[in-house]
PDB file of N, CA and C in Angstrom:
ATOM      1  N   UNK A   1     -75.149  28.935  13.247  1.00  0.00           N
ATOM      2  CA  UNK A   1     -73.996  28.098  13.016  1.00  0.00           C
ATOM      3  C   UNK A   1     -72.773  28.671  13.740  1.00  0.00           C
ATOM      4  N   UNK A   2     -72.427  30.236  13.534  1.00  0.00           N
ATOM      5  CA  UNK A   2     -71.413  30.765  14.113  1.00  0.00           C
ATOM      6  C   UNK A   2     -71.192  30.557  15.791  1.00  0.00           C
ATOM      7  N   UNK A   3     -72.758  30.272  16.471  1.00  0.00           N
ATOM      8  CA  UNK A   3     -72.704  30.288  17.650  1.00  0.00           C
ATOM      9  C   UNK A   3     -72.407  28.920  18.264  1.00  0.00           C
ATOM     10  N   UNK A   4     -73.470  27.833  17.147  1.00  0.00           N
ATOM     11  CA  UNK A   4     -72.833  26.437  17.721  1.00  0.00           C
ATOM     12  C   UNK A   4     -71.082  26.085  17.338  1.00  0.00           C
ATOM     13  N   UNK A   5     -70.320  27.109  16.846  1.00  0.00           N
ATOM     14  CA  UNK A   5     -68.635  26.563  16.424  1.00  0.00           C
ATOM     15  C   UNK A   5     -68.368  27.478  17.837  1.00  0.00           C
ATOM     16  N   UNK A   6     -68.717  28.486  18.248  1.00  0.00           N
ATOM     17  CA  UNK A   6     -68.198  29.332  19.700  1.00  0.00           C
ATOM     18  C   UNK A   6     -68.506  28.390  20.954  1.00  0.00           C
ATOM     19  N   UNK A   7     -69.481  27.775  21.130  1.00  0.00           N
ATOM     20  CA  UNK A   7     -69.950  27.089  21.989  1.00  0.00           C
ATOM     21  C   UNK A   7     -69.283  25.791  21.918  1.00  0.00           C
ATOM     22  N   UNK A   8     -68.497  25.232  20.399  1.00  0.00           N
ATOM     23  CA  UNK A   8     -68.102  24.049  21.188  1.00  0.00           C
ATOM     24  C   UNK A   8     -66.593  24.143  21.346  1.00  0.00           C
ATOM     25  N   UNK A   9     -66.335  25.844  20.883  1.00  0.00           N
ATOM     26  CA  UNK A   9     -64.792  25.559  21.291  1.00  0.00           C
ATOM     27  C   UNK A   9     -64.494  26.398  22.868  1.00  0.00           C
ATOM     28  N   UNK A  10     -65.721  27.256  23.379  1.00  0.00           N
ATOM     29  CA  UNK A  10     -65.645  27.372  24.902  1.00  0.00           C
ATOM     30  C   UNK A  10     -65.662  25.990  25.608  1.00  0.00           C
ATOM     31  N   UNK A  11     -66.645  24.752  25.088  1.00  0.00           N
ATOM     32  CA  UNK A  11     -65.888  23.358  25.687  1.00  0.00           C
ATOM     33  C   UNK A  11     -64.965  22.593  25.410  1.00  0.00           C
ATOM     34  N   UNK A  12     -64.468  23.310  24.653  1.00  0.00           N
ATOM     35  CA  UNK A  12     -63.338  22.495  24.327  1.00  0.00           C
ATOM     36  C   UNK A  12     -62.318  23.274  25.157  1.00  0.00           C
ATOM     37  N   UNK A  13     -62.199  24.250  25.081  1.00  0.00           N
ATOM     38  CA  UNK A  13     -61.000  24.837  26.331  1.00  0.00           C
ATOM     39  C   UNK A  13     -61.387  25.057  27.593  1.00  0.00           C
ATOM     40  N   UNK A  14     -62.569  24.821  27.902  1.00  0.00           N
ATOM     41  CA  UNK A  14     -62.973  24.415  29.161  1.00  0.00           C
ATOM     42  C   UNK A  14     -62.471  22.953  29.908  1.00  0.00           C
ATOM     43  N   UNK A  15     -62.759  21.799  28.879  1.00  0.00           N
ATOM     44  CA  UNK A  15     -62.090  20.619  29.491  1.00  0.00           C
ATOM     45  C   UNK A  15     -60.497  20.664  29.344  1.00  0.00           C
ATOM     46  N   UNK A  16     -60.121  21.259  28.644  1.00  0.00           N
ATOM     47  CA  UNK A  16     -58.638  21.038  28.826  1.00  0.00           C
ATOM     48  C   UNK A  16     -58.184  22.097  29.964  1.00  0.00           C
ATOM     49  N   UNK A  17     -58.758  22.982  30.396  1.00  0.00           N
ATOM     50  CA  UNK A  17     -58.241  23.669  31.468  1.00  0.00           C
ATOM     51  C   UNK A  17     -58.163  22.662  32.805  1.00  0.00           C
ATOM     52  N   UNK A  18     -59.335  22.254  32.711  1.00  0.00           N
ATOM     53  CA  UNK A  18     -59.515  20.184  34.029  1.00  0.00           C
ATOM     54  C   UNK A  18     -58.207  19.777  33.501  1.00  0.00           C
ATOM     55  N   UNK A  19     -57.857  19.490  32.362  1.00  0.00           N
ATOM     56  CA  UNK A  19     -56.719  18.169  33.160  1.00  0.00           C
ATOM     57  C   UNK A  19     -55.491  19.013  32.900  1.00  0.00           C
ATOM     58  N   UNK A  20     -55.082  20.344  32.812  1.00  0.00           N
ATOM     59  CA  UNK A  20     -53.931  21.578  32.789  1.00  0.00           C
ATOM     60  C   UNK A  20     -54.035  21.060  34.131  1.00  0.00           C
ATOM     61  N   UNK A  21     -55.493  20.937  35.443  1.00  0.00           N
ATOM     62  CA  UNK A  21     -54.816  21.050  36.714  1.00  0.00           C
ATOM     63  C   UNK A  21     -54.170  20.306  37.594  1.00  0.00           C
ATOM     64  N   UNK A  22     -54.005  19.110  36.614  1.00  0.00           N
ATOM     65  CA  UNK A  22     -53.967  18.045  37.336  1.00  0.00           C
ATOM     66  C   UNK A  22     -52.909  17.672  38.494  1.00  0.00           C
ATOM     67  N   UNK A  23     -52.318  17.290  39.527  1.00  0.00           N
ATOM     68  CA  UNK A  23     -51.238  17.482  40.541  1.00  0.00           C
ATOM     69  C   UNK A  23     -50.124  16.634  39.493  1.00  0.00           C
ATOM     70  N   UNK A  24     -48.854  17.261  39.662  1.00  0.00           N
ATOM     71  CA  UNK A  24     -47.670  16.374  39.096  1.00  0.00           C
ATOM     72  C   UNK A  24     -47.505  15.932  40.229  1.00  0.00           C
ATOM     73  N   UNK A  25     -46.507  14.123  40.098  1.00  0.00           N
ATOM     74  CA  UNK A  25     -45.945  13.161  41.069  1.00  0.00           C
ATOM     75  C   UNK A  25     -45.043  13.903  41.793  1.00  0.00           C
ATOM     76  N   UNK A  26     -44.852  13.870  43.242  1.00  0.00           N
ATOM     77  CA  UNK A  26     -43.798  14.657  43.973  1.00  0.00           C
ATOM     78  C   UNK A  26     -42.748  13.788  43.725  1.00  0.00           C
ATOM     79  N   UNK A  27     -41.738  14.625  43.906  1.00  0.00           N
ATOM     80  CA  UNK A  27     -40.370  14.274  43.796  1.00  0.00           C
ATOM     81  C   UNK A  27     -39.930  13.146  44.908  1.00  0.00           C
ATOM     82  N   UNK A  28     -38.965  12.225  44.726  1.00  0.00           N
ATOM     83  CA  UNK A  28     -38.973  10.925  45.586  1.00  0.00           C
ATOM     84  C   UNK A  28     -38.504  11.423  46.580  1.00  0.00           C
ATOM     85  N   UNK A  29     -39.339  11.089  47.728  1.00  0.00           N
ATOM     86  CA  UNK A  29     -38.596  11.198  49.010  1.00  0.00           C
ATOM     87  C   UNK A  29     -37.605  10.458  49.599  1.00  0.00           C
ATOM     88  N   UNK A  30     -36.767   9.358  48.993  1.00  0.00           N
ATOM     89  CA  UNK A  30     -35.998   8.246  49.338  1.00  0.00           C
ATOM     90  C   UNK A  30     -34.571   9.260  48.397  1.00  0.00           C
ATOM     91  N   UNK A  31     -34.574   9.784  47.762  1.00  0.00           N
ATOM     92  CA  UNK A  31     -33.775  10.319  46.638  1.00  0.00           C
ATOM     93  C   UNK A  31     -32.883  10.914  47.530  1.00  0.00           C
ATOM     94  N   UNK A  32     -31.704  10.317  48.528  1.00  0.00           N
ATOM     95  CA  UNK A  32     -30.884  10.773  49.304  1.00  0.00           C
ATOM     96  C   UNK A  32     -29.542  10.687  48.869  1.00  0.00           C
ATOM     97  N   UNK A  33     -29.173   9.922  47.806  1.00  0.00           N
ATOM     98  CA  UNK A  33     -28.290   9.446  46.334  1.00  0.00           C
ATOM     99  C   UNK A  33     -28.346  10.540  45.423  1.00  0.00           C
ATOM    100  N   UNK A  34     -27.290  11.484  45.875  1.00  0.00           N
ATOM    101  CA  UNK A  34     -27.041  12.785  44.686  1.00  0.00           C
ATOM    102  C   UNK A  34     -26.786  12.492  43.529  1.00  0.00           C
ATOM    103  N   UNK A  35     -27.448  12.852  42.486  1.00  0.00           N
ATOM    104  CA  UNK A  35     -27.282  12.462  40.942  1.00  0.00           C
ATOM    105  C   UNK A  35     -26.019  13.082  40.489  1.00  0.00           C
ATOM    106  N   UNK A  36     -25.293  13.692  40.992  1.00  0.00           N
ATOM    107  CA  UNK A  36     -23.770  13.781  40.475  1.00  0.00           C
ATOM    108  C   UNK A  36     -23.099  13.902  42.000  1.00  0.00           C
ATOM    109  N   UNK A  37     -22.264  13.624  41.895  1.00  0.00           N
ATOM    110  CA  UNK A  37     -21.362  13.110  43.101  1.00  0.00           C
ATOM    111  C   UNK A  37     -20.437  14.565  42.573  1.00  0.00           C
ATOM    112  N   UNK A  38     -20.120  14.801  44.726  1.00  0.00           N
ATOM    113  CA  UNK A  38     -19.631  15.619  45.021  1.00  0.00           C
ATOM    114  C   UNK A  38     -17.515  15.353  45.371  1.00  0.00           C
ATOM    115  N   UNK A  39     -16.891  16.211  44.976  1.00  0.00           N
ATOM    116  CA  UNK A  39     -15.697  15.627  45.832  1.00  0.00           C
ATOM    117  C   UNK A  39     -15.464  14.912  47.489  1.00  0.00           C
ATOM    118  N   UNK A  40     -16.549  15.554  48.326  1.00  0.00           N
ATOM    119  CA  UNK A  40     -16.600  14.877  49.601  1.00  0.00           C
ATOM    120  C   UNK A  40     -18.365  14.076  49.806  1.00  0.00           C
ATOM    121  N   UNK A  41     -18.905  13.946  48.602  1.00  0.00           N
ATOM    122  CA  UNK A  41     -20.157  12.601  48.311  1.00  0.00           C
ATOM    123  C   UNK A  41     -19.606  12.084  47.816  1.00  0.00           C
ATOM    124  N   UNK A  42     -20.404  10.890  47.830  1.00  0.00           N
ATOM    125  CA  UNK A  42     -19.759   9.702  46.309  1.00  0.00           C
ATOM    126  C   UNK A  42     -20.824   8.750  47.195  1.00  0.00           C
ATOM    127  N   UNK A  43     -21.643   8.151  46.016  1.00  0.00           N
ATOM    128  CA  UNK A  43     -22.636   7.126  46.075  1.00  0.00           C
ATOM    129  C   UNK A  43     -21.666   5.826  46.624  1.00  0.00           C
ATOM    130  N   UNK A  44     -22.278   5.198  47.686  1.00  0.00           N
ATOM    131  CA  UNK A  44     -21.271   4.057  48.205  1.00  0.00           C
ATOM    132  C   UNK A  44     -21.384   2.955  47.891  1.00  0.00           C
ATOM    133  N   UNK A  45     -22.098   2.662  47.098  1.00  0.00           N
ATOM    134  CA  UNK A  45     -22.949   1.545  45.598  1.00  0.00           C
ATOM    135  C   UNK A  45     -21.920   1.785  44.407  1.00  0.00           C
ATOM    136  N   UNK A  46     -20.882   3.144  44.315  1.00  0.00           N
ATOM    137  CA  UNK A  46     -20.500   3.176  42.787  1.00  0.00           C
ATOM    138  C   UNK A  46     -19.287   2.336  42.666  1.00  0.00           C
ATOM    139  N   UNK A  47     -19.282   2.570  41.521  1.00  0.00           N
ATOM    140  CA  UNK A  47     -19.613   2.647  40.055  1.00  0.00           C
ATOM    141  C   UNK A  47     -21.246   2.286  39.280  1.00  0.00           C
ATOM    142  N   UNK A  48     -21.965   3.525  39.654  1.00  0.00           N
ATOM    143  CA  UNK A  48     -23.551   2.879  39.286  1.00  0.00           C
ATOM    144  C   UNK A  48     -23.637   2.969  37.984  1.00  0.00           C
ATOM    145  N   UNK A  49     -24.246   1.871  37.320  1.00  0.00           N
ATOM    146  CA  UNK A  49     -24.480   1.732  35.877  1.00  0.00           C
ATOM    147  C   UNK A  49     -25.595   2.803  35.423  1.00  0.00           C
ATOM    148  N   UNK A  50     -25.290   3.200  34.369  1.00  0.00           N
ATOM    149  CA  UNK A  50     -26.353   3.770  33.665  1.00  0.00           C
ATOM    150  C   UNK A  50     -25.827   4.647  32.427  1.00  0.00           C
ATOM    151  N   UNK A  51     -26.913   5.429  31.814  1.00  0.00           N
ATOM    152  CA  UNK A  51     -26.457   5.988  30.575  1.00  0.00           C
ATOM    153  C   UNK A  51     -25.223   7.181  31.411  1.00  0.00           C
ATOM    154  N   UNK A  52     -24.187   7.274  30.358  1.00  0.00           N
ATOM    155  CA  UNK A  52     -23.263   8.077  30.873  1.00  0.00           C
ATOM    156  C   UNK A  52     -23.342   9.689  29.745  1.00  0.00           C
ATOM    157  N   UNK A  53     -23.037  10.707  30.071  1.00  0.00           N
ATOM    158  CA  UNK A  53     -23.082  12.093  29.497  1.00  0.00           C
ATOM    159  C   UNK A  53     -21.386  12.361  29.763  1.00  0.00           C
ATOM    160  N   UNK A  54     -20.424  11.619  30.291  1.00  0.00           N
ATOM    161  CA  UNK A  54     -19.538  12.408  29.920  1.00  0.00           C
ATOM    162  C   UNK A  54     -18.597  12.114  28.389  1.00  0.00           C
ATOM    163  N   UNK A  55     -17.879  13.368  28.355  1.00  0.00           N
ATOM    164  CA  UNK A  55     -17.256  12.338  27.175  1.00  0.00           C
ATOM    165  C   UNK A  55     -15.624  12.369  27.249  1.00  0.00           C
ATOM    166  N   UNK A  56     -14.930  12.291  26.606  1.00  0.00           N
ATOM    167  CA  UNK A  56     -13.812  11.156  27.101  1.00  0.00           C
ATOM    168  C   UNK A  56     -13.073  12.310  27.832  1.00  0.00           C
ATOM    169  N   UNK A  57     -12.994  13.105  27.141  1.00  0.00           N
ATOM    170  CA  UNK A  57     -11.777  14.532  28.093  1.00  0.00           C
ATOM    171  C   UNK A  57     -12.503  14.589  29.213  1.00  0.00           C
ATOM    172  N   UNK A  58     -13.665  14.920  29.338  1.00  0.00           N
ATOM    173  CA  UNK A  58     -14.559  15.024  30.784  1.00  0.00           C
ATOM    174  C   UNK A  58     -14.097  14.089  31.372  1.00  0.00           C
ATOM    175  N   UNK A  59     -14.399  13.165  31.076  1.00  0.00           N
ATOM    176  CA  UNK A  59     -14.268  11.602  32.521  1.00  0.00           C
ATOM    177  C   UNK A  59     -12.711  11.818  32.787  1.00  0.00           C
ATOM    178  N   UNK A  60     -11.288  11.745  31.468  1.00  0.00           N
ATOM    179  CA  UNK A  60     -10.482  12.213  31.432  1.00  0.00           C
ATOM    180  C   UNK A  60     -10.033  13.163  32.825  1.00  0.00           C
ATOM    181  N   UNK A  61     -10.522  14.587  32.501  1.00  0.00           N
ATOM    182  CA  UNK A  61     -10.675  15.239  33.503  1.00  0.00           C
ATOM    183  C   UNK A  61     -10.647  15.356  34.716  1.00  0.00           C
ATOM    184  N   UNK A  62     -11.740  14.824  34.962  1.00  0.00           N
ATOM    185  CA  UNK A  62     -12.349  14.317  36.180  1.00  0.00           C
ATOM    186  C   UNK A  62     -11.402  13.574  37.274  1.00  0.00           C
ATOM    187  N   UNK A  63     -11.152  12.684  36.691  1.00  0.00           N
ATOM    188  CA  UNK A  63     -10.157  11.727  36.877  1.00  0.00           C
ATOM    189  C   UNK A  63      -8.717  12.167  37.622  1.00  0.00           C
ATOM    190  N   UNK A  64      -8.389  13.037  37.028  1.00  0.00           N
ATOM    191  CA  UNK A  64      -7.071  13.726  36.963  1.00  0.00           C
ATOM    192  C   UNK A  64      -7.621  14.824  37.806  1.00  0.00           C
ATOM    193  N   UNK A  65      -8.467  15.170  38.034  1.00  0.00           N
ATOM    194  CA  UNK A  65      -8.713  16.612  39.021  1.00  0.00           C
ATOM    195  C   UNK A  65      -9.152  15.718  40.507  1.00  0.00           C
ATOM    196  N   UNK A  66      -9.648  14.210  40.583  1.00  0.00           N
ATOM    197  CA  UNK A  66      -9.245  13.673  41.439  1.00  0.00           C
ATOM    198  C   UNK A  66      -7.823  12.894  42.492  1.00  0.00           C
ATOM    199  N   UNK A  67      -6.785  13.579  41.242  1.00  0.00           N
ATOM    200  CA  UNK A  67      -6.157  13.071  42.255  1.00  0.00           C
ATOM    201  C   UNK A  67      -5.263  12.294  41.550  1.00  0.00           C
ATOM    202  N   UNK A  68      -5.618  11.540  40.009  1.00  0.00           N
ATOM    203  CA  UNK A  68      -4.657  10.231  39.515  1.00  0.00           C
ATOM    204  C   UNK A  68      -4.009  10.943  38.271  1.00  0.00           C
ATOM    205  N   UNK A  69      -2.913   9.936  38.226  1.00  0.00           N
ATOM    206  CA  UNK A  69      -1.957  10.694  37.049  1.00  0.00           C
ATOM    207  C   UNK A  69      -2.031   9.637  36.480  1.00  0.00           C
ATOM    208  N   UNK A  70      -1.192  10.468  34.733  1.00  0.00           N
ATOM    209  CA  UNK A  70      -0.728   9.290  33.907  1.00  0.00           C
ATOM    210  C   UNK A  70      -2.127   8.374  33.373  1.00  0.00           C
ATOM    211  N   UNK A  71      -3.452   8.930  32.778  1.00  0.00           N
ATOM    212  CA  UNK A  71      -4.600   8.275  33.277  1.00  0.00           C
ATOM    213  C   UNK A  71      -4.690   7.748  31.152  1.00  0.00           C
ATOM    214  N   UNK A  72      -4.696   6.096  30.893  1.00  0.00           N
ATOM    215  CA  UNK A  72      -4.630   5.995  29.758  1.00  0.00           C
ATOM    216  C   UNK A  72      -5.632   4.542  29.444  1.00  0.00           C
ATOM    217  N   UNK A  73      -5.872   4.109  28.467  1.00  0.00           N
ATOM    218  CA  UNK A  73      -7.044   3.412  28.011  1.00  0.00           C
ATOM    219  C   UNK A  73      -8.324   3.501  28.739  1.00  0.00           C
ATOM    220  N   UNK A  74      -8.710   4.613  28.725  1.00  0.00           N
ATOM    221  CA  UNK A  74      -9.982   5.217  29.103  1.00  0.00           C
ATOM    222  C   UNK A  74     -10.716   4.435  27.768  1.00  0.00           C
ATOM    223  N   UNK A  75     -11.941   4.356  28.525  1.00  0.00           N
ATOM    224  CA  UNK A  75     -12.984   3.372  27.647  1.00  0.00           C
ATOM    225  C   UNK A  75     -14.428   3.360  28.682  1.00  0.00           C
ATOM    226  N   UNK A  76     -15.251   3.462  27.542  1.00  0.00           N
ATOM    227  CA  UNK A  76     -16.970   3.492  28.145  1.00  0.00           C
ATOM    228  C   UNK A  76     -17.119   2.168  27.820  1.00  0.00           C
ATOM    229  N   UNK A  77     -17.852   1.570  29.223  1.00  0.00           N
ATOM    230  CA  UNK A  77     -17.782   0.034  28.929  1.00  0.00           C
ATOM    231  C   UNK A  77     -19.388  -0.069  28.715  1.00  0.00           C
ATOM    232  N   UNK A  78     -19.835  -1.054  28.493  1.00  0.00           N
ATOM    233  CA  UNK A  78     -21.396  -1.200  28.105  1.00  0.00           C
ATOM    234  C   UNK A  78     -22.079  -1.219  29.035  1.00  0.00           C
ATOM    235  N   UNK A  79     -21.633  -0.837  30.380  1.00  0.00           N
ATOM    236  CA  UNK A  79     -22.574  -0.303  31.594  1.00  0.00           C
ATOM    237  C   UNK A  79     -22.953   1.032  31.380  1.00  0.00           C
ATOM    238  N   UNK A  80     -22.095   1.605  30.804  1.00  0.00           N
ATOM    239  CA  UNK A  80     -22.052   3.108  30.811  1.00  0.00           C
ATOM    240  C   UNK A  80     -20.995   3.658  32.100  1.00  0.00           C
ATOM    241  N   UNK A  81     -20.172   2.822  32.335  1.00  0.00           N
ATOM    242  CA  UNK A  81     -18.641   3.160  32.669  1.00  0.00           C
ATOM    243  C   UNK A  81     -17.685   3.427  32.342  1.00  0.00           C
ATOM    244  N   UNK A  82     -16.978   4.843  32.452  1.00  0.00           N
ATOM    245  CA  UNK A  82     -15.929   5.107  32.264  1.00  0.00           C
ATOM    246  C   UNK A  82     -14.478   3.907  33.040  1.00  0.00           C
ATOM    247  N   UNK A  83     -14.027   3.468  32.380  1.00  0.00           N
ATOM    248  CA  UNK A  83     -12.806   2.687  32.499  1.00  0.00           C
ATOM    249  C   UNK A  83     -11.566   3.054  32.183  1.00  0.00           C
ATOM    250  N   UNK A  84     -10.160   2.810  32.838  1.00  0.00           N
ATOM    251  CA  UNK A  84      -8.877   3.412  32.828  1.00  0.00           C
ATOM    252  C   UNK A  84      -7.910   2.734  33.713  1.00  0.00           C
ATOM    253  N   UNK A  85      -6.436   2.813  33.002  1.00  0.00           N
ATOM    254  CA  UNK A  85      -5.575   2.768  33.879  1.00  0.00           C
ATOM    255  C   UNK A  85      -5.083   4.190  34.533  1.00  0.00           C
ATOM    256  N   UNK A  86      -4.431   3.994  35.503  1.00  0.00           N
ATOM    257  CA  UNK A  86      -4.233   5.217  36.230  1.00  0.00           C
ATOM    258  C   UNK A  86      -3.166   5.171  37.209  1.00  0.00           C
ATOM    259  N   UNK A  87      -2.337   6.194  37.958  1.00  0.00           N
ATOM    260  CA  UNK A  87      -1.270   5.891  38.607  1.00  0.00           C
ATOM    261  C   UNK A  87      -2.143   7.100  40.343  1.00  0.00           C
ATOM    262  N   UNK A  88      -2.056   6.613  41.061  1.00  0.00           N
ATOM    263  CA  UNK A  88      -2.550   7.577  42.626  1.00  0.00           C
ATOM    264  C   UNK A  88      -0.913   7.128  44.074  1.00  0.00           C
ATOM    265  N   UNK A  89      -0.360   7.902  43.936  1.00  0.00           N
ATOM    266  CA  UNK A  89       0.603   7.559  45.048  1.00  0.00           C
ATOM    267  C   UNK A  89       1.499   6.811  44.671  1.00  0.00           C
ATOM    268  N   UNK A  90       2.138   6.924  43.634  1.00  0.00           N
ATOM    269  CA  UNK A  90       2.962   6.196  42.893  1.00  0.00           C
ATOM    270  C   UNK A  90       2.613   4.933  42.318  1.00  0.00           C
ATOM    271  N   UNK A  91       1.208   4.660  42.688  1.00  0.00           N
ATOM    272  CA  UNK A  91       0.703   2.888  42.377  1.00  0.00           C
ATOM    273  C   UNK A  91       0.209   3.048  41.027  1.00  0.00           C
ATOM    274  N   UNK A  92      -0.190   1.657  40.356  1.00  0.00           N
ATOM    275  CA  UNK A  92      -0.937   1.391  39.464  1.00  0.00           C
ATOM    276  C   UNK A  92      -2.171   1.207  40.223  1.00  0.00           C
ATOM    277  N   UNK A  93      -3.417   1.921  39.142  1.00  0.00           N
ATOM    278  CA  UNK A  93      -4.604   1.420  39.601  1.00  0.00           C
ATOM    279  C   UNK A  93      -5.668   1.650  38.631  1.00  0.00           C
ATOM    280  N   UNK A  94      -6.641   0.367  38.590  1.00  0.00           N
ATOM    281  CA  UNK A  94      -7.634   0.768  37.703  1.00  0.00           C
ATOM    282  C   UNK A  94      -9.151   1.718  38.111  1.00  0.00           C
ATOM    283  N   UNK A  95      -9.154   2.961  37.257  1.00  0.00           N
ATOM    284  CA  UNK A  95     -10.274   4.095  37.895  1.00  0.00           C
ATOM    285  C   UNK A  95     -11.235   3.603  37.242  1.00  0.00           C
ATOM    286  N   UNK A  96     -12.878   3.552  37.995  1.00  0.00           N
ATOM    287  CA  UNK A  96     -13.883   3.853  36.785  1.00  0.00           C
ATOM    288  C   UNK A  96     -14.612   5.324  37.183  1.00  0.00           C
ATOM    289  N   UNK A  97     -15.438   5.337  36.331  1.00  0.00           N
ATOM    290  CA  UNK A  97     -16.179   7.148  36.438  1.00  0.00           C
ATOM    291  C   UNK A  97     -17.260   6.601  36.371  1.00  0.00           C
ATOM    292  N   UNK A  98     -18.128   6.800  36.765  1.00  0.00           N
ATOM    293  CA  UNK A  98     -19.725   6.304  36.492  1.00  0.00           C
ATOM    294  C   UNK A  98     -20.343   7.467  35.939  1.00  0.00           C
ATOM    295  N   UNK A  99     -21.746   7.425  35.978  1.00  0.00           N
ATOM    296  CA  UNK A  99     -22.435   8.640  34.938  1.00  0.00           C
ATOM    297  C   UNK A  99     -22.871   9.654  36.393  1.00  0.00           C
ATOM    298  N   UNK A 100     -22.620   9.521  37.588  1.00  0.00           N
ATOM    299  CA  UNK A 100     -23.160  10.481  39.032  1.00  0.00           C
ATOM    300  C   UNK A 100     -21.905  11.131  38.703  1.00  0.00           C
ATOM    301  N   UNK A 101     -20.442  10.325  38.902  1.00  0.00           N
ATOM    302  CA  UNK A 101     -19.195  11.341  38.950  1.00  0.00           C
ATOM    303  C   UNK A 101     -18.649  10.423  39.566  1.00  0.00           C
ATOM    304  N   UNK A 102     -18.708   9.373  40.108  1.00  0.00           N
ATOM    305  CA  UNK A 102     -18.230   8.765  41.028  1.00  0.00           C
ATOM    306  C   UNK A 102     -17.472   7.616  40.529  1.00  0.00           C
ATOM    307  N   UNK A 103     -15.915   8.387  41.777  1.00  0.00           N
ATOM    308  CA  UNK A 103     -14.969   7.613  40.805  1.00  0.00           C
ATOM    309  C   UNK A 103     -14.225   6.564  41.981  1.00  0.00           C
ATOM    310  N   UNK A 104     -13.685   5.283  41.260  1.00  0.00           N
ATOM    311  CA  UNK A 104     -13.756   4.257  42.303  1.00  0.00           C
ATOM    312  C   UNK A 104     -12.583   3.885  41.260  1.00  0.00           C
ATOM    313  N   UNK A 105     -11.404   3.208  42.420  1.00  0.00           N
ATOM    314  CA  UNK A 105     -10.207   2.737  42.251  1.00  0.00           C
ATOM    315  C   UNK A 105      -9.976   1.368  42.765  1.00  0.00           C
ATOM    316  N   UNK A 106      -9.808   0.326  41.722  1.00  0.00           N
ATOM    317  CA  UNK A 106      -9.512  -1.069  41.893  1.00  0.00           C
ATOM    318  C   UNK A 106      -8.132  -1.730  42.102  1.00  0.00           C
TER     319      UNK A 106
END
């Protein structure tokens, strides 16, 4: 008995060592769209929708380390956009932040 419980758990970690080897999917080769945007990148599609990770001082932040002052009704819109008024060069302007970093002035 002791030998048939050894024997079926050498197959049992025998088949799971087969699919331990299995190849993972390579990483996309089209993936030329940096997942956070750089001060001299910025996705030329943004404001891209999606789930957003910043939170309000961050986008806040962000915002203001780009460049705009005076930055107020910040709001995550149901794209997962950061939204705001904002002042750049003495103007009014509306910023959004997307969830890459990428910030775009209307």
């Amino acid at each position: 008995m002791k030998i048939m419980l050894i024997a079926t758990a050498v197959i049992a970690l025998s088949a799971t060592s087969v699919f331990a080897q299995e190849t993972k999917p390579a990483a996309n080769p089209d993936g030329d769209t940096p997942a956070v945007a750089t001060p001299s990148e910025q996705n030329a599609t943004a404001p891209v929708e999606g789930a957003n990770s910043f939170t309000e001082g961050q986008a806040k932040d962000r915002i203001v380390e780009a460049g705009y002052a005076d930055v107020t009704d910040l709001k995550l819109d149901d794209k997962g956009v950061w939204q705001a008024k904002a002042t750049k060069d003495g103007k009014s302007v509306m910023v959004s932040l997307d969830y890459q970093g990428n910030i775009v002035a209307k």
